[in-house]
C-alpha atoms as a PDB file:
ATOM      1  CA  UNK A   1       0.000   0.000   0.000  1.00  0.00           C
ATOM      2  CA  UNK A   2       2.934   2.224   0.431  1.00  0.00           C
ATOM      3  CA  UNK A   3       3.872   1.779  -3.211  1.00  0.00           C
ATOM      4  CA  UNK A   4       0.388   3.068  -4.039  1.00  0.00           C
ATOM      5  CA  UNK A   5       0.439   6.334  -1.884  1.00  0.00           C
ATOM      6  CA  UNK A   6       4.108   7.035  -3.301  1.00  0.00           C
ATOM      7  CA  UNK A   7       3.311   7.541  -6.743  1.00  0.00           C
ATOM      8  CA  UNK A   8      -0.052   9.021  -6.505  1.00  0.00           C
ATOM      9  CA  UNK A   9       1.724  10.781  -3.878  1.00  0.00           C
ATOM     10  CA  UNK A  10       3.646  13.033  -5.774  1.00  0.00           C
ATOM     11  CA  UNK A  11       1.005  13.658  -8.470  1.00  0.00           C
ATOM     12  CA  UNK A  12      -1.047  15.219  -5.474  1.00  0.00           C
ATOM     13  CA  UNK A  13       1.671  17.116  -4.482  1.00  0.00           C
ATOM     14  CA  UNK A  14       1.464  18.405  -8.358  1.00  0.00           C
ATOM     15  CA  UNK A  15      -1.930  19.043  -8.333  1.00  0.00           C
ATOM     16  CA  UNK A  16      -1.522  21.249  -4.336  1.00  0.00           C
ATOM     17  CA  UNK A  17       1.844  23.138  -6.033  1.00  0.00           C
ATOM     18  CA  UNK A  18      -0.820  24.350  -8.596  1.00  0.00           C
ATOM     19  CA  UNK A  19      -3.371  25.091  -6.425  1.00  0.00           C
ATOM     20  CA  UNK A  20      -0.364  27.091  -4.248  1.00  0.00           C
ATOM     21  CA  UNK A  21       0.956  28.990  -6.960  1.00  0.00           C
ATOM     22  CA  UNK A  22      -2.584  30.810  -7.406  1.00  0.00           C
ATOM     23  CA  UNK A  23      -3.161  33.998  -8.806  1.00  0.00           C
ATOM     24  CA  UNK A  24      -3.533  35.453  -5.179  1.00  0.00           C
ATOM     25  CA  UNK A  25      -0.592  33.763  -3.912  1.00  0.00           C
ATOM     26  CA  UNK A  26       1.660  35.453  -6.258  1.00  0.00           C
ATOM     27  CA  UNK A  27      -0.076  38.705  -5.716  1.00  0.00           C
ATOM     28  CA  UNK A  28       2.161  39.234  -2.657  1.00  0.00           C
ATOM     29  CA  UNK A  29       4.735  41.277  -2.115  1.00  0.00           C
ATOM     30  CA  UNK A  30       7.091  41.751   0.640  1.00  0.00           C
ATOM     31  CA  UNK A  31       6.962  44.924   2.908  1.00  0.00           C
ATOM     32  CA  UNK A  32       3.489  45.854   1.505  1.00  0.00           C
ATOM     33  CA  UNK A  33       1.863  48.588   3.812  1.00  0.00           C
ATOM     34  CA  UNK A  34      -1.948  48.597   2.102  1.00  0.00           C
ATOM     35  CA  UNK A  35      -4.426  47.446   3.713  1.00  0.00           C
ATOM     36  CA  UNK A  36      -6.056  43.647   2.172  1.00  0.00           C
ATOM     37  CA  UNK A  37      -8.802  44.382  -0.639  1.00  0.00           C
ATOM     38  CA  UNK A  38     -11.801  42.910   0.220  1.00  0.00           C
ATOM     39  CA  UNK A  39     -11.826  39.694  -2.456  1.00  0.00           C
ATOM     40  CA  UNK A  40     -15.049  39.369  -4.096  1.00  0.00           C
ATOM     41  CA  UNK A  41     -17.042  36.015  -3.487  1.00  0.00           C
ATOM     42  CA  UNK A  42     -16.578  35.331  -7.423  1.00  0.00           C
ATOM     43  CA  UNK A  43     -13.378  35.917  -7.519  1.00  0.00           C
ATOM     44  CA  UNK A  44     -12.435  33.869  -4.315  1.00  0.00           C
ATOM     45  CA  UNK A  45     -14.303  31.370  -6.122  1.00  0.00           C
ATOM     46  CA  UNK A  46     -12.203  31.480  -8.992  1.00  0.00           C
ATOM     47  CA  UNK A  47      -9.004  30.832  -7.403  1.00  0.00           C
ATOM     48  CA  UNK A  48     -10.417  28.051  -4.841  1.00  0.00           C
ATOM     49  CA  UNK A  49     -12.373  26.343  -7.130  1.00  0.00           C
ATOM     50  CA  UNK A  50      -9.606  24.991  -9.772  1.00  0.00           C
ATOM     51  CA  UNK A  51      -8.144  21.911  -8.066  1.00  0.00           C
ATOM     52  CA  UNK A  52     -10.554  18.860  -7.922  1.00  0.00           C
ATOM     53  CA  UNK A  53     -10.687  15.261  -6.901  1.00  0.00           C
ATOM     54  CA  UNK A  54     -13.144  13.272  -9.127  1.00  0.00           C
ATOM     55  CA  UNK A  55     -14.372   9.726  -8.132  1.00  0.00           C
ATOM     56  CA  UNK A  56     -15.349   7.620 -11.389  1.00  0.00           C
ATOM     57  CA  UNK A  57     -16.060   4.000 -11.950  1.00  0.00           C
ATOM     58  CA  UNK A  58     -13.619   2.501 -14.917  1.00  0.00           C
ATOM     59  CA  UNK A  59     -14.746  -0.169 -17.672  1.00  0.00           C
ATOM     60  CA  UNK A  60     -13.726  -3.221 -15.119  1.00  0.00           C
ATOM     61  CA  UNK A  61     -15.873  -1.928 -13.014  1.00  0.00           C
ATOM     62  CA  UNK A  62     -13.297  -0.536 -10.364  1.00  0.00           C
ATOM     63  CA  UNK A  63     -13.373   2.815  -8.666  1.00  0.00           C
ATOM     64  CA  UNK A  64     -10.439   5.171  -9.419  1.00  0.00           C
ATOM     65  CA  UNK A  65      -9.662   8.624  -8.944  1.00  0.00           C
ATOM     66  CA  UNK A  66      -8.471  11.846 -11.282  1.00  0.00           C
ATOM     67  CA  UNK A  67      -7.049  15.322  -9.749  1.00  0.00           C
ATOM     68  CA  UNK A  68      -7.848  18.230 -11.981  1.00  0.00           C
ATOM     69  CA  UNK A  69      -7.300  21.694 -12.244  1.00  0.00           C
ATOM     70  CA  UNK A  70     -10.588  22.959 -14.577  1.00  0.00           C
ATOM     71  CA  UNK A  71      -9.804  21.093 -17.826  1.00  0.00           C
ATOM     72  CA  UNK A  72      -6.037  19.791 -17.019  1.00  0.00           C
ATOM     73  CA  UNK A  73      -5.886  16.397 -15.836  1.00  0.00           C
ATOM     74  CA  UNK A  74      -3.008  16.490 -13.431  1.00  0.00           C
ATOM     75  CA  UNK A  75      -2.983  12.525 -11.763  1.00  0.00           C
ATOM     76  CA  UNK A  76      -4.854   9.635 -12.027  1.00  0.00           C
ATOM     77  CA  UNK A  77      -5.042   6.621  -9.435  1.00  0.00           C
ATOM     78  CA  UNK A  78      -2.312   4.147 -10.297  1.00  0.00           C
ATOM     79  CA  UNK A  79      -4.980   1.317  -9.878  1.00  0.00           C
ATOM     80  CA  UNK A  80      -8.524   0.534  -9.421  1.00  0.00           C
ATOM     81  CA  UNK A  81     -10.512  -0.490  -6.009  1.00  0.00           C
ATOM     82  CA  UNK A  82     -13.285  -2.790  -5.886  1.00  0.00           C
ATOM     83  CA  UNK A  83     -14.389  -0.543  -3.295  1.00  0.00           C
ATOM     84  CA  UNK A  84     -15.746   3.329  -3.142  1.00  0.00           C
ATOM     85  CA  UNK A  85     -14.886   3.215   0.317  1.00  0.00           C
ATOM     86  CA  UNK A  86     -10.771   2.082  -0.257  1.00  0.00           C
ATOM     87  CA  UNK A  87     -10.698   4.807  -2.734  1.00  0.00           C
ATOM     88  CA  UNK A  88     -12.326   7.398  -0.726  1.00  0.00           C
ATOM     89  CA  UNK A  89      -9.706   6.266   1.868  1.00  0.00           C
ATOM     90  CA  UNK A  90      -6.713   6.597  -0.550  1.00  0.00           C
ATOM     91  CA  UNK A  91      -7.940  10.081  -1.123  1.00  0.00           C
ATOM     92  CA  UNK A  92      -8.477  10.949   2.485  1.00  0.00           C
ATOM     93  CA  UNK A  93      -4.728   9.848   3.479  1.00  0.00           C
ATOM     94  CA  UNK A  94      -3.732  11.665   0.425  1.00  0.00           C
ATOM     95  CA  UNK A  95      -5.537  14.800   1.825  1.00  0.00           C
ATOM     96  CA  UNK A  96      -4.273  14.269   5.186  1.00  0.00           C
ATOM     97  CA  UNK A  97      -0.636  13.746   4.858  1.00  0.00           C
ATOM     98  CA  UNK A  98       0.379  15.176   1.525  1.00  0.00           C
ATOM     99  CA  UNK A  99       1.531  18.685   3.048  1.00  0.00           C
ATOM    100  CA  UNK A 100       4.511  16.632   5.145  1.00  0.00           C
ATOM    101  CA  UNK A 101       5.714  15.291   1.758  1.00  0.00           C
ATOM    102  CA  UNK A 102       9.247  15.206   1.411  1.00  0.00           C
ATOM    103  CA  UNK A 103      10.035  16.878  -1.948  1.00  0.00           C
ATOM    104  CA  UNK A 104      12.989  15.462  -3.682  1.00  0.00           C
ATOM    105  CA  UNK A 105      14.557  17.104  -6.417  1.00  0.00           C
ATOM    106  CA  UNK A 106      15.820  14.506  -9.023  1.00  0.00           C
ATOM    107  CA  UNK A 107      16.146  17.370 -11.956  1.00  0.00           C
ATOM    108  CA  UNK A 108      19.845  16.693 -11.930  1.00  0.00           C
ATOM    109  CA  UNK A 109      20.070  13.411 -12.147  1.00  0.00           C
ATOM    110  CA  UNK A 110      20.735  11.950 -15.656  1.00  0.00           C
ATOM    111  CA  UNK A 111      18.102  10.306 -17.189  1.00  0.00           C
ATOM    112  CA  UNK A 112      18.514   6.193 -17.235  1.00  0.00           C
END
């Protein structure tokens, strides 16, 4: 099971950089003095509403999972679950845990 969490891991930690690296996020700047604009319930909307976790039965019959932002398709589940309820767990520990990720950076690594 820890195979499973690793690789659909790291796609969720994708899919939360994206969400991170929102329009309001990169807004900020440091030493800024105004006062916060009041965001309007659209547009908080807007930037809260792109990431999404979508629970879907496949052609064998098996319950997987797909994390999108709008239209993008960012990670699928690396295998189905005869279950709702496993998957629904899968995604839970995913929610739960994925912030205490440890990123590694393999950019510099030669490719195999």
């Amino acid at each position: 099971m820890k195979k499973l969490f690793s690789g659909t891991a790291f796609a969720f930690l994708l899919a939360l950089t994206a969400l991170s690296a929102s329009p309001a996020t990169m807004a900020q700047t440091k030493g800024k003095t105004d006062p916060p604009k009041k965001v309007e319930k659209a547009e908080k909307a807007k930037v809260t509403a792109g990431i999404s976790v979508e629970v879907y039965k496949d052609s064998a019959g098996e319950y997987r999972f797909r994390i999108k932002d709008g239209d993008t398709l960012l990670a699928t589940s690396g295998k189905g679950y005869e279950k709702k309820a496993d998957c629904q767990a899968v995604i839970d520990n995913l929610k739960a845990n994925f912030g205490k990720a440890k990123i590694e950076d393999k950019s510099a690594e030669k490719a195999k």
